[in-house]
Protein backbone atom coordinates (compact mmCIF):
# COMPACT_ATOMS: atom_id res chain seq x y z
CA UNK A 1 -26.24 57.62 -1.18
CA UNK A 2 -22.51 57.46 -2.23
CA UNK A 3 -21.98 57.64 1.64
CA UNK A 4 -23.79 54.62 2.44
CA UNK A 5 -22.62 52.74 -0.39
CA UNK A 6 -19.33 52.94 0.87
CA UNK A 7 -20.29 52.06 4.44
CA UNK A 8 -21.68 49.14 2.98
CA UNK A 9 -18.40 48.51 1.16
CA UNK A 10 -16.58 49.09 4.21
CA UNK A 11 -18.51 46.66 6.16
CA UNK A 12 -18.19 43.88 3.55
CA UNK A 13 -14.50 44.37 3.21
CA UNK A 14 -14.11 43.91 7.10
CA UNK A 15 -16.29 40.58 7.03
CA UNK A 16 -13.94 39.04 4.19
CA UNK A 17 -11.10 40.24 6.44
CA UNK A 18 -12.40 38.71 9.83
CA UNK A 19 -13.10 35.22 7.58
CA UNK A 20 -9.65 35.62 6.75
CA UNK A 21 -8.38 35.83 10.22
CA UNK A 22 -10.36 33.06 10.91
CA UNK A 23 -9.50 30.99 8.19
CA UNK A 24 -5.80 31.65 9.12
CA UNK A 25 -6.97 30.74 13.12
CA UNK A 26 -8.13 27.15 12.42
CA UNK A 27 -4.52 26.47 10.04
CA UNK A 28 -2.39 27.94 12.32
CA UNK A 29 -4.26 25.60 15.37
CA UNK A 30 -4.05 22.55 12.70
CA UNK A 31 -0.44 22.87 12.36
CA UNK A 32 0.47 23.24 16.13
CA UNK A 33 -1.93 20.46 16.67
CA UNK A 34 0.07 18.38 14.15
CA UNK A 35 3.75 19.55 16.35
CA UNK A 36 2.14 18.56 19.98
CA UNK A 37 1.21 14.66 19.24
CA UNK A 38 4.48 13.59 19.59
CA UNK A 39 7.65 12.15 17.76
CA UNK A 40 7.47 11.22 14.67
CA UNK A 41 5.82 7.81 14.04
CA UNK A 42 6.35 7.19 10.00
CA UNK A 43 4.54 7.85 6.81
CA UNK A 44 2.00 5.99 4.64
CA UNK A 45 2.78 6.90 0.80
CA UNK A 46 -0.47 6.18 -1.11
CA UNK A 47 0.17 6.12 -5.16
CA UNK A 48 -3.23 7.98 -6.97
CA UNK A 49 -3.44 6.42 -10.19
CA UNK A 50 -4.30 8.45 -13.38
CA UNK A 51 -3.70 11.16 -11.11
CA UNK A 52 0.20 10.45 -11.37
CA UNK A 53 0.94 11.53 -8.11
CA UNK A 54 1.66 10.29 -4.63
CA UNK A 55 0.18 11.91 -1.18
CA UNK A 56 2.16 11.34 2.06
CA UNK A 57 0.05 10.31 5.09
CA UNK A 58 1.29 11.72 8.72
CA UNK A 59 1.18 8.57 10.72
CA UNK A 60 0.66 10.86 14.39
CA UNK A 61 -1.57 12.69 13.30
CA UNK A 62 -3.85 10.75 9.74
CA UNK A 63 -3.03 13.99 7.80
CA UNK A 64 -2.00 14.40 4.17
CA UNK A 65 1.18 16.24 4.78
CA UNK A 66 2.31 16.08 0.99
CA UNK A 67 1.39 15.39 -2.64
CA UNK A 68 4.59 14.26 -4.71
CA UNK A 69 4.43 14.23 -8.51
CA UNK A 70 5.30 11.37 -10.35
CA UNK A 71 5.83 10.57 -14.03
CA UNK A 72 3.64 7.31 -14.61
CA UNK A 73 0.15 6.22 -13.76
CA UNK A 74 0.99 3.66 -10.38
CA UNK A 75 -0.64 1.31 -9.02
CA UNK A 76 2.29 0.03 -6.58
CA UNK A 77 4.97 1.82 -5.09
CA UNK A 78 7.54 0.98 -2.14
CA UNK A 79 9.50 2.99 -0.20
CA UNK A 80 13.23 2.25 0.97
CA UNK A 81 13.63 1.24 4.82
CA UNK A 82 15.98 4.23 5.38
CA UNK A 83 12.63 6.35 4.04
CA UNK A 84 14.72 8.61 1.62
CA UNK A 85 13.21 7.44 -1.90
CA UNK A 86 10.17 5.81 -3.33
CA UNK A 87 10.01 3.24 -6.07
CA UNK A 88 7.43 3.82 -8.69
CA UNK A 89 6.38 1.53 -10.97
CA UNK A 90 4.78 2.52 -14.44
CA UNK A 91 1.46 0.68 -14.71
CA UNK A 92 0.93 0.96 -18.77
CA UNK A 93 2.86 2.43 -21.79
CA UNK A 94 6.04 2.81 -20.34
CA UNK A 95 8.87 0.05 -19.50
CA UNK A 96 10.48 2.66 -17.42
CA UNK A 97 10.28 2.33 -13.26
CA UNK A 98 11.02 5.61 -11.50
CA UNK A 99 12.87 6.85 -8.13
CA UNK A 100 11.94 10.02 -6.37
CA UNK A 101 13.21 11.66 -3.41
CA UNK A 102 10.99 11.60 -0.45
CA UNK A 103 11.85 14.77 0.90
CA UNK A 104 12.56 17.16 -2.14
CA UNK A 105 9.60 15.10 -4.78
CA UNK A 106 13.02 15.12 -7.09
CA UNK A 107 13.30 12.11 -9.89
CA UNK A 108 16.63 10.34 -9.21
CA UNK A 109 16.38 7.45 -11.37
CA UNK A 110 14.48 6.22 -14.51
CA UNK A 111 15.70 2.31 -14.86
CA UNK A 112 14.33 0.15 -18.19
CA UNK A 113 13.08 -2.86 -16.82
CA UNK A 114 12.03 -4.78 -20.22
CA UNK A 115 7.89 -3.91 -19.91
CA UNK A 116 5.02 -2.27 -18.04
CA UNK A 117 4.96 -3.22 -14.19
CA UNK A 118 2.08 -3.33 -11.56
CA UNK A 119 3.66 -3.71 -8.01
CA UNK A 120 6.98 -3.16 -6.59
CA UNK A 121 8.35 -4.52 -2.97
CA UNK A 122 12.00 -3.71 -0.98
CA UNK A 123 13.29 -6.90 0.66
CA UNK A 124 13.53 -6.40 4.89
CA UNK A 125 16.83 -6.11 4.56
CA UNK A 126 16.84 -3.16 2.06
CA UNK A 127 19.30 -4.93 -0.74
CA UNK A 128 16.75 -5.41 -3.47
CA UNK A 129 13.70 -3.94 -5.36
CA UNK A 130 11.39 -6.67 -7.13
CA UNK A 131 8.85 -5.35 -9.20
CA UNK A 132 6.57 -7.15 -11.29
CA UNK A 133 7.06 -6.79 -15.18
CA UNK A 134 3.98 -7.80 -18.08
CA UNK A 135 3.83 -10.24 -19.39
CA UNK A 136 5.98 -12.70 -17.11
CA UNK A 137 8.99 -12.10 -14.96
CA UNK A 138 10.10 -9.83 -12.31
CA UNK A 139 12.87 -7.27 -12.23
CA UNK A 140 15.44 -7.41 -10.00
CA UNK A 141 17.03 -3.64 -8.83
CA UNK A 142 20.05 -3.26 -6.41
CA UNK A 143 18.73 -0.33 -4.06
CA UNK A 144 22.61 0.82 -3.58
CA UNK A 145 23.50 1.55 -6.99
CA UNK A 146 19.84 2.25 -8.19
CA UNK A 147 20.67 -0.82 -11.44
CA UNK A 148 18.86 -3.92 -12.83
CA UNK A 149 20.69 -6.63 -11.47
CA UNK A 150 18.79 -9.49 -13.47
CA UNK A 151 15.15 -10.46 -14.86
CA UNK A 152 13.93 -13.68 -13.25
CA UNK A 153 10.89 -15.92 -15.02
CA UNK A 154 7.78 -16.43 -13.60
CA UNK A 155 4.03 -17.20 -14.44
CA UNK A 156 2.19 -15.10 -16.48
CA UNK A 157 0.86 -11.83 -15.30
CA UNK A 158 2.56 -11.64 -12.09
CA UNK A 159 1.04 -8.99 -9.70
CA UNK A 160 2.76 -8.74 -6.27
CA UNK A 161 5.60 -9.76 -4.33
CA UNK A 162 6.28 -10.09 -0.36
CA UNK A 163 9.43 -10.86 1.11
CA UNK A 164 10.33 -13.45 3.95
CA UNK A 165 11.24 -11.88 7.04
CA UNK A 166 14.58 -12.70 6.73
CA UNK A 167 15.14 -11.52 2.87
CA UNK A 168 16.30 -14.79 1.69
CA UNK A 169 12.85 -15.74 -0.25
CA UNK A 170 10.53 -13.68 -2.40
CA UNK A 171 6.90 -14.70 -3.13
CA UNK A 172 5.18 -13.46 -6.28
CA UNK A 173 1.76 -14.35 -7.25
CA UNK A 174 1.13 -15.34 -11.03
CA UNK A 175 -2.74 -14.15 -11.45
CA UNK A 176 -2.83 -15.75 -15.12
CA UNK A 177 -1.29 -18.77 -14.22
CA UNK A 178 -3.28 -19.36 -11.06
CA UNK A 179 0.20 -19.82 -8.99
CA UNK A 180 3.11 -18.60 -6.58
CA UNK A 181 6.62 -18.84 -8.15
CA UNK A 182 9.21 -18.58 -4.84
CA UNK A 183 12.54 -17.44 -5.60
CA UNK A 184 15.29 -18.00 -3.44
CA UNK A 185 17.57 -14.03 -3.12
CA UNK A 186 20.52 -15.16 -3.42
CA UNK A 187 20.86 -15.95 -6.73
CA UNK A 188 17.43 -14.63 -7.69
CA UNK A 189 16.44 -18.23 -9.04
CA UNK A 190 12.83 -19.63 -8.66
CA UNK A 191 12.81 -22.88 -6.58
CA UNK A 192 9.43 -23.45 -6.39
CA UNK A 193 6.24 -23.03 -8.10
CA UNK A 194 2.64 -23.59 -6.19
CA UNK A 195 -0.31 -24.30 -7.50
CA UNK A 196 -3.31 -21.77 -5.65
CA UNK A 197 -6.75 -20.69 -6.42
CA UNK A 198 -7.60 -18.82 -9.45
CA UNK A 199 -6.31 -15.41 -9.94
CA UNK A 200 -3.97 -14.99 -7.21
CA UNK A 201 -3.80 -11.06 -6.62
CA UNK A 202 -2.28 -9.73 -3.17
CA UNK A 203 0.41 -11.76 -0.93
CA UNK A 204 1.67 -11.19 2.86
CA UNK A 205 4.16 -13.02 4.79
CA UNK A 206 3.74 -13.66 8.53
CA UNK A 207 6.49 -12.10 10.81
CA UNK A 208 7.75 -15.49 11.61
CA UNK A 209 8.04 -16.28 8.38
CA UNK A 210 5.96 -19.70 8.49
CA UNK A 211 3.05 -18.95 6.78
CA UNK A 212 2.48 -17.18 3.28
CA UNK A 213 -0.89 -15.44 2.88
CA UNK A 214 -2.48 -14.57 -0.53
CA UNK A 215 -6.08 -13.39 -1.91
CA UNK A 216 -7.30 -15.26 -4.85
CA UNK A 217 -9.84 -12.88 -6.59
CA UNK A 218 -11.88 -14.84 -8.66
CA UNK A 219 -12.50 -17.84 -6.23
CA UNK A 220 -12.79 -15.63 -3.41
CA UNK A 221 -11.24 -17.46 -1.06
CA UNK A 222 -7.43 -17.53 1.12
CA UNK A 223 -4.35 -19.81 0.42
CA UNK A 224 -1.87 -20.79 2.99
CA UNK A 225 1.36 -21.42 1.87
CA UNK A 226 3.77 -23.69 4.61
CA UNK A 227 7.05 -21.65 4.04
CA UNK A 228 8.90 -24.72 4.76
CA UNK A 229 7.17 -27.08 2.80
CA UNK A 230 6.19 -24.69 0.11
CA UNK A 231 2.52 -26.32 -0.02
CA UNK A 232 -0.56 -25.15 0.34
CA UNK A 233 -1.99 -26.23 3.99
CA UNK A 234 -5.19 -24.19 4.50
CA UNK A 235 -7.86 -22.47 1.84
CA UNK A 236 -10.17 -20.09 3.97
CA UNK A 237 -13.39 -18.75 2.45
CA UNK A 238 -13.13 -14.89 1.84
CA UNK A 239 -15.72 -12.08 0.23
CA UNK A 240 -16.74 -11.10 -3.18
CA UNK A 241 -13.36 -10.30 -5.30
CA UNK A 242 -11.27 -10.44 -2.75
CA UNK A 243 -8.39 -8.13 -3.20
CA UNK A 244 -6.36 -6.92 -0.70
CA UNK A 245 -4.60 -8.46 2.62
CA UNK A 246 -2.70 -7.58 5.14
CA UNK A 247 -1.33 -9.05 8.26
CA UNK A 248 -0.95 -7.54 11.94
CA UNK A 249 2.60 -6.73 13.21
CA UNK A 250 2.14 -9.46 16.20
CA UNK A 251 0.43 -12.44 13.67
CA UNK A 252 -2.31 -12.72 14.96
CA UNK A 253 -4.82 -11.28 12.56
CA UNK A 254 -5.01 -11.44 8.67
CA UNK A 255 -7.54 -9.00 7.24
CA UNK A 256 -8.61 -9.27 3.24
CA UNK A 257 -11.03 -7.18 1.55
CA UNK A 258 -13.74 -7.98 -0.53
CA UNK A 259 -13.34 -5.24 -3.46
CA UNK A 260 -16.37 -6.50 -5.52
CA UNK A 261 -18.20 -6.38 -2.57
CA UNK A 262 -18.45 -3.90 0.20
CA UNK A 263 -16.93 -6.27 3.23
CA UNK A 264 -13.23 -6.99 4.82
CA UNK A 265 -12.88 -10.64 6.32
CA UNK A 266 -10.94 -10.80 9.37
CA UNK A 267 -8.91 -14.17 10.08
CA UNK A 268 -7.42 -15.77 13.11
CA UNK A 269 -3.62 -16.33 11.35
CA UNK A 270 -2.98 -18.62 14.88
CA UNK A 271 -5.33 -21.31 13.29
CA UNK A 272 -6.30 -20.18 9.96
CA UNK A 273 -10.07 -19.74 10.68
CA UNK A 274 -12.58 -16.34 9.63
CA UNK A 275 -13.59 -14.83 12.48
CA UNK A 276 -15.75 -12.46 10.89
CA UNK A 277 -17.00 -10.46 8.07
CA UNK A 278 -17.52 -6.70 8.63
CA UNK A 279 -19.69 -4.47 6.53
CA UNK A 280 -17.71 -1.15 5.55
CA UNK A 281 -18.83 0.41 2.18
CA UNK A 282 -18.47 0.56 -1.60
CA UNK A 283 -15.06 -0.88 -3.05
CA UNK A 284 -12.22 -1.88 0.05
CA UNK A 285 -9.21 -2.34 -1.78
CA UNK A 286 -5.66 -1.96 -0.78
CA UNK A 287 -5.31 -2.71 2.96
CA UNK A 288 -2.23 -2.42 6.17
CA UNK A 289 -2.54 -3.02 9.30
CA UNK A 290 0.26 -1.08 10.89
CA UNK A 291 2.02 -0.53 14.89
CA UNK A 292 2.47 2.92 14.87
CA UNK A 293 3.18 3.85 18.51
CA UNK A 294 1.46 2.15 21.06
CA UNK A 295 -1.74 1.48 18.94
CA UNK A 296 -2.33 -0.93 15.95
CA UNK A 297 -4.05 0.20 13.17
CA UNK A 298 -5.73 -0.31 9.91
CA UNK A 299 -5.16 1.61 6.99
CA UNK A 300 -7.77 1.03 4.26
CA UNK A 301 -8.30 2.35 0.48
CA UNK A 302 -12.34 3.07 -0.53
CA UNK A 303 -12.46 2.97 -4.27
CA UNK A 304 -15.67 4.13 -4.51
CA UNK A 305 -15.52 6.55 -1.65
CA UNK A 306 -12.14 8.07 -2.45
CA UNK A 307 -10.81 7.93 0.97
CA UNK A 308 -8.80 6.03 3.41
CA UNK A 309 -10.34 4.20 6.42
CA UNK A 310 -8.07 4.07 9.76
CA UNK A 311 -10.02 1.64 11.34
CA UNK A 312 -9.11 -0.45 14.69
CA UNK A 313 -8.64 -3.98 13.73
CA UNK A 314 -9.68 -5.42 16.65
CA UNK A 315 -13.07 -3.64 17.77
CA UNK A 316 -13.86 -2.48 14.11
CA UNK A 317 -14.27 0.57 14.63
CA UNK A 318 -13.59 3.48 11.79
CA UNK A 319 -11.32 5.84 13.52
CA UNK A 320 -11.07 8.43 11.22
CA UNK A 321 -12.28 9.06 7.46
CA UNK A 322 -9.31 10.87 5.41
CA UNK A 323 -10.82 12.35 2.31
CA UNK A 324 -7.50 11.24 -0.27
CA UNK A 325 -9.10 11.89 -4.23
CA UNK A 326 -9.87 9.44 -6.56
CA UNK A 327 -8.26 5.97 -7.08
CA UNK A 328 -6.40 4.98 -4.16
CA UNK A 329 -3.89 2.33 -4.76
CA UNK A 330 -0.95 0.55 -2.89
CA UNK A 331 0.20 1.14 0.33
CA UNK A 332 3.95 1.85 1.18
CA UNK A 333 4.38 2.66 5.24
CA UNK A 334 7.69 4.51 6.35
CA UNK A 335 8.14 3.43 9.94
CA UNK A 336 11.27 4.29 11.80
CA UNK A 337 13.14 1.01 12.93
């Protein structure tokens, strides 16, 4: 009886062994996988909320390659053009915005910026950090010595900021105020305020710099800002709280989602006119449409799926489902220049 109980034993122990091997198989085939697609193409940083952490997406290969652990709850984050550190903003209780080390996950900087912040952006040019700061202004940082340069004043409850192309304007969307204050870099000044749809959440600039693209949540629809003119020259129809935008790399296409919903609108940006709306599941949020290689690519957060979509942006089609935890927020893409 012993006898067999031990063959039994033996047998069992063998199994678990031979899973292991296996087990170890399939990582070590993952990982060599990961080293034959190629040079490396960049990193999207996704910040995880109440999670307090950020997870580093492998751009070759739609892998999470990393988790980095960071002091606040984010909802925005930005990472420098150089790729070495990552701004993070503290959404509540703190007045504190954070640097970290790509590479190492090591805190470098802690900088008081007078209040709680949602999103943070890096100018083109990599000179200046603007993050947004409750209840109404936006702090400016100087990237080289990691300092607050100055506070500017804007509307009230300002939520995101995109740079023009050329660094010399920033474009920050008020979402209490139901406006876009435009402040000109150089001496971080506002020299324009425009008038938009109610709440004004997410903004984009086109790559030419003409055009200024922002969601406006509550009347679900899409301002077009003339760069030039700084007025508003086109108001396209979007989805249920529409939320999140993006624009391609060549101009062509601007893609919002419809958080409330369970839809993305896709826009012709060449004559401001939807082209479609595409059914893709429960809460689209934050949204990029990226150039990473020779393929374009969309990168988009499901709230109430808790993953990230890569989807093609011009056939539809989900490419790949990448299971991320809950509460995916902001996007921040590392691509080599």
């Amino acid at each position: 009886m012993d006898k067999r109980k031990y063959t039994i034993i033996a047998i069992a122990l063998i199994f678990l062994y031979s899973a292991g091997l296996v087990q170890a198989a399939e990582t070590k085939d993952q990982s060599a996988s990961s080293k034959t697609t190629g040079a490396f193409q960049g990193i999207l940083y996704i910040p995880m909320g109440p999670a307090k952490k950020v997870i580093a997406i492998d751009l070759a290969t739609n892998r999470i390659i990393k988790s980095i652990p960071v002091t606040p709850e984010t909802h925005g984050l930005a990472v420098t053009v150089d790729g070495k550190e990552l701004y993070v903003p503290s959404m509540k209780d703190s007045d504190t915005l954070f640097i970290y080390e790509t590479e190492t996950g090591k805190e470098i900087a802690a900088i008081k910026v007078g209040g709680h912040q949602h999103h943070v952006t890096i100018s083109d040019d990599g000179k200046y950090a603007y993050t947004t700061v409750m209840p109404a202004s936006v702090a400016v940082i100087d990237t080289a010595t990691r300092r607050l340069i100055t506070s500017v004043e804007v509307g009230q409850k300002p939520d995101s900021v995109a740079f023009s192309p050329d660094s010399k304007y920033a474009y920050v969307t008020n979402s209490e105020d139901d406006t876009v204050s435009v402040i000109e870099t150089a001496g971080h000044k506002v020299v324009a305020t425009i008038e938009v749809g109610e709440i004004p959440d997410h903004i984009v600039v086109s790559p030419d710099g003409k055009r200024v693209y922002l969601t406006n949540n509550f009347s679900e629809n899409i301002s077009v800002i003339d760069s030039v003119t700084n007025k508003v020259i086109a108001t396209i129809p979007a989805g249920k709280g529409v939320h999140g935008i993006a624009i391609s790399p060549d101009g062509k296409l601007v893609i919002a989602s419809n958080r409330a919903g369970s839809t993305y609108t896709v826009i012709d940006a060449m004559n401001n006119k939807s082209l479609r709306t595409v059914e893709i599941g429960k809460e689209p949020e934050h949204v990029s449409i990226l150039k990473v290689g020779s393929q374009t690519r969309m990168y988009l957060n499901m709230l109430g799926d808790h993953q990230t979509l890569v989807i093609d942006p011009t056939t539809d089609k989900v490419l790949d489902r990448l299971e991320v935890g809950v509460d995916p927020h902001a996007h921040a893409p590392y691509i080599p220049r």
